[in-house]
C-alpha atoms as a PDB file:
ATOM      1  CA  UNK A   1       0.000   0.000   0.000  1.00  0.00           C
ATOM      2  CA  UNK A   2       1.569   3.419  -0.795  1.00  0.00           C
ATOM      3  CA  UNK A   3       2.673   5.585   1.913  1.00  0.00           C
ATOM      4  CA  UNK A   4       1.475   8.844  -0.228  1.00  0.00           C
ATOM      5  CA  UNK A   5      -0.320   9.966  -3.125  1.00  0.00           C
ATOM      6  CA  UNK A   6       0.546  12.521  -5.069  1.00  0.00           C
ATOM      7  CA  UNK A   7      -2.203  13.740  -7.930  1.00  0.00           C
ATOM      8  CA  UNK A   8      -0.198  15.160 -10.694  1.00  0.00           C
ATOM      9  CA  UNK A   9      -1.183  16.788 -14.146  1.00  0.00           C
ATOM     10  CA  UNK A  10       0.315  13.957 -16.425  1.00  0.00           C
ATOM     11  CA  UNK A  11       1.124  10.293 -14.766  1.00  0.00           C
ATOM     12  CA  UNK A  12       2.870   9.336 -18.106  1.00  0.00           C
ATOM     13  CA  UNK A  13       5.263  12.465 -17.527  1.00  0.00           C
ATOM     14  CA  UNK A  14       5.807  11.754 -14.379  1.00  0.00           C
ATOM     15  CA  UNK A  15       6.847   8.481 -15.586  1.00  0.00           C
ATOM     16  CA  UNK A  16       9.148   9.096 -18.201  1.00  0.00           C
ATOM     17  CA  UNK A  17      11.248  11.990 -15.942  1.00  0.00           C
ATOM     18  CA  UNK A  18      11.450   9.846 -13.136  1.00  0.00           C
ATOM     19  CA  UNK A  19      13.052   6.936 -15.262  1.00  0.00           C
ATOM     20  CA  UNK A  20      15.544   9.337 -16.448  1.00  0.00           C
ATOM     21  CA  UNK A  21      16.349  10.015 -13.112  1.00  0.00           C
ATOM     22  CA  UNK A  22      16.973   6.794 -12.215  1.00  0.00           C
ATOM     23  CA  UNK A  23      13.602   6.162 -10.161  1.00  0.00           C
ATOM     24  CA  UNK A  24      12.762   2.103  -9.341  1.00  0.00           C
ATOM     25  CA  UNK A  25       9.324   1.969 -10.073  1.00  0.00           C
ATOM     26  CA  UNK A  26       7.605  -1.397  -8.731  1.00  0.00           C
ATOM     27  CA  UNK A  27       4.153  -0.289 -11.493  1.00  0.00           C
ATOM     28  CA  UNK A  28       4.543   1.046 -14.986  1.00  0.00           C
ATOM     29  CA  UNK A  29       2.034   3.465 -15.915  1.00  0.00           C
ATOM     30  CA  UNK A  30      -1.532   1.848 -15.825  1.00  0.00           C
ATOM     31  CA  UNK A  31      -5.035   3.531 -16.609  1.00  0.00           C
ATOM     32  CA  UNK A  32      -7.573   2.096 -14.613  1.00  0.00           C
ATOM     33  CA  UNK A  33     -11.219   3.388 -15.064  1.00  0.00           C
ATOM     34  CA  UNK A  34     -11.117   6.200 -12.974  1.00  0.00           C
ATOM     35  CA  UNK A  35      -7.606   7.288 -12.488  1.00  0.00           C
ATOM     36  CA  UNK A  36      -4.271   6.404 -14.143  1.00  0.00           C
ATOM     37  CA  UNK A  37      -1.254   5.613 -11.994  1.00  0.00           C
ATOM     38  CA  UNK A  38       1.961   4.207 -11.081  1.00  0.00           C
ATOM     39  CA  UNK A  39       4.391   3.236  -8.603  1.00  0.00           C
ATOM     40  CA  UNK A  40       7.365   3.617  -7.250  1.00  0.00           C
ATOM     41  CA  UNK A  41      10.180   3.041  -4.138  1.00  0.00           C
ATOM     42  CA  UNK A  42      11.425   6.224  -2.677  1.00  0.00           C
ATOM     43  CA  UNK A  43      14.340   4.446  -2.043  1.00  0.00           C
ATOM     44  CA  UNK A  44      13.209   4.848   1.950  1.00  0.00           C
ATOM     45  CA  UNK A  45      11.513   1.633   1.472  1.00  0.00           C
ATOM     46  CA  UNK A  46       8.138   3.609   1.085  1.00  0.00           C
ATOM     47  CA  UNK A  47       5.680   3.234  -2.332  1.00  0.00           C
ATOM     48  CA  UNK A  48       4.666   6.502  -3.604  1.00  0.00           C
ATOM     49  CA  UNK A  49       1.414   6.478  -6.063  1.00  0.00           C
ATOM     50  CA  UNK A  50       1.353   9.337  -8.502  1.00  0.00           C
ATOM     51  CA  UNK A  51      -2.308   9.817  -9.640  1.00  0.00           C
ATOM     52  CA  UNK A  52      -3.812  11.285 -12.640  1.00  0.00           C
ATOM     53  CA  UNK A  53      -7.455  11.281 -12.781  1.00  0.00           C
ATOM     54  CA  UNK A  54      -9.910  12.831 -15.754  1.00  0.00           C
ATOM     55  CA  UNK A  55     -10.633  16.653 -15.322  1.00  0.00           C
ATOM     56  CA  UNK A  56     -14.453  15.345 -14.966  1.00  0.00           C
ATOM     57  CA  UNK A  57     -13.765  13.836 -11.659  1.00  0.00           C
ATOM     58  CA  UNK A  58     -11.810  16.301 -10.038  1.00  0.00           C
ATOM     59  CA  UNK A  59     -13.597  18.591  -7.800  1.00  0.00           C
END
């Protein structure tokens, strides 16, 4: 279960810098139904969730 979750503009983004950088992530990018997101170690031992959901369901 991740320790945080971060909503961010553009999950995919997110993705690709953070692989540059040399982030482990433990889940590729992944568009679910209502949100799109990923995963990754913060090298703390702690999952961190970056979340993108549709502008529709943001509030």
């Amino acid at each position: 279960m991740p320790a945080t979750s971060p909503q961010v503009a553009d999950v995919q983004a997110v993705y690709a810098r953070l692989r540059e950088l040399g982030v482990t992530f433990t889940q590729g990018p992944n568009k679910g139904r209502v949100a799109s997101t990923t995963i990754f170690d913060d090298t703390c031992g702690n999952l961190i969730q970056s979340v993108t959901q549709p502008r529709s369901t943001l509030s």
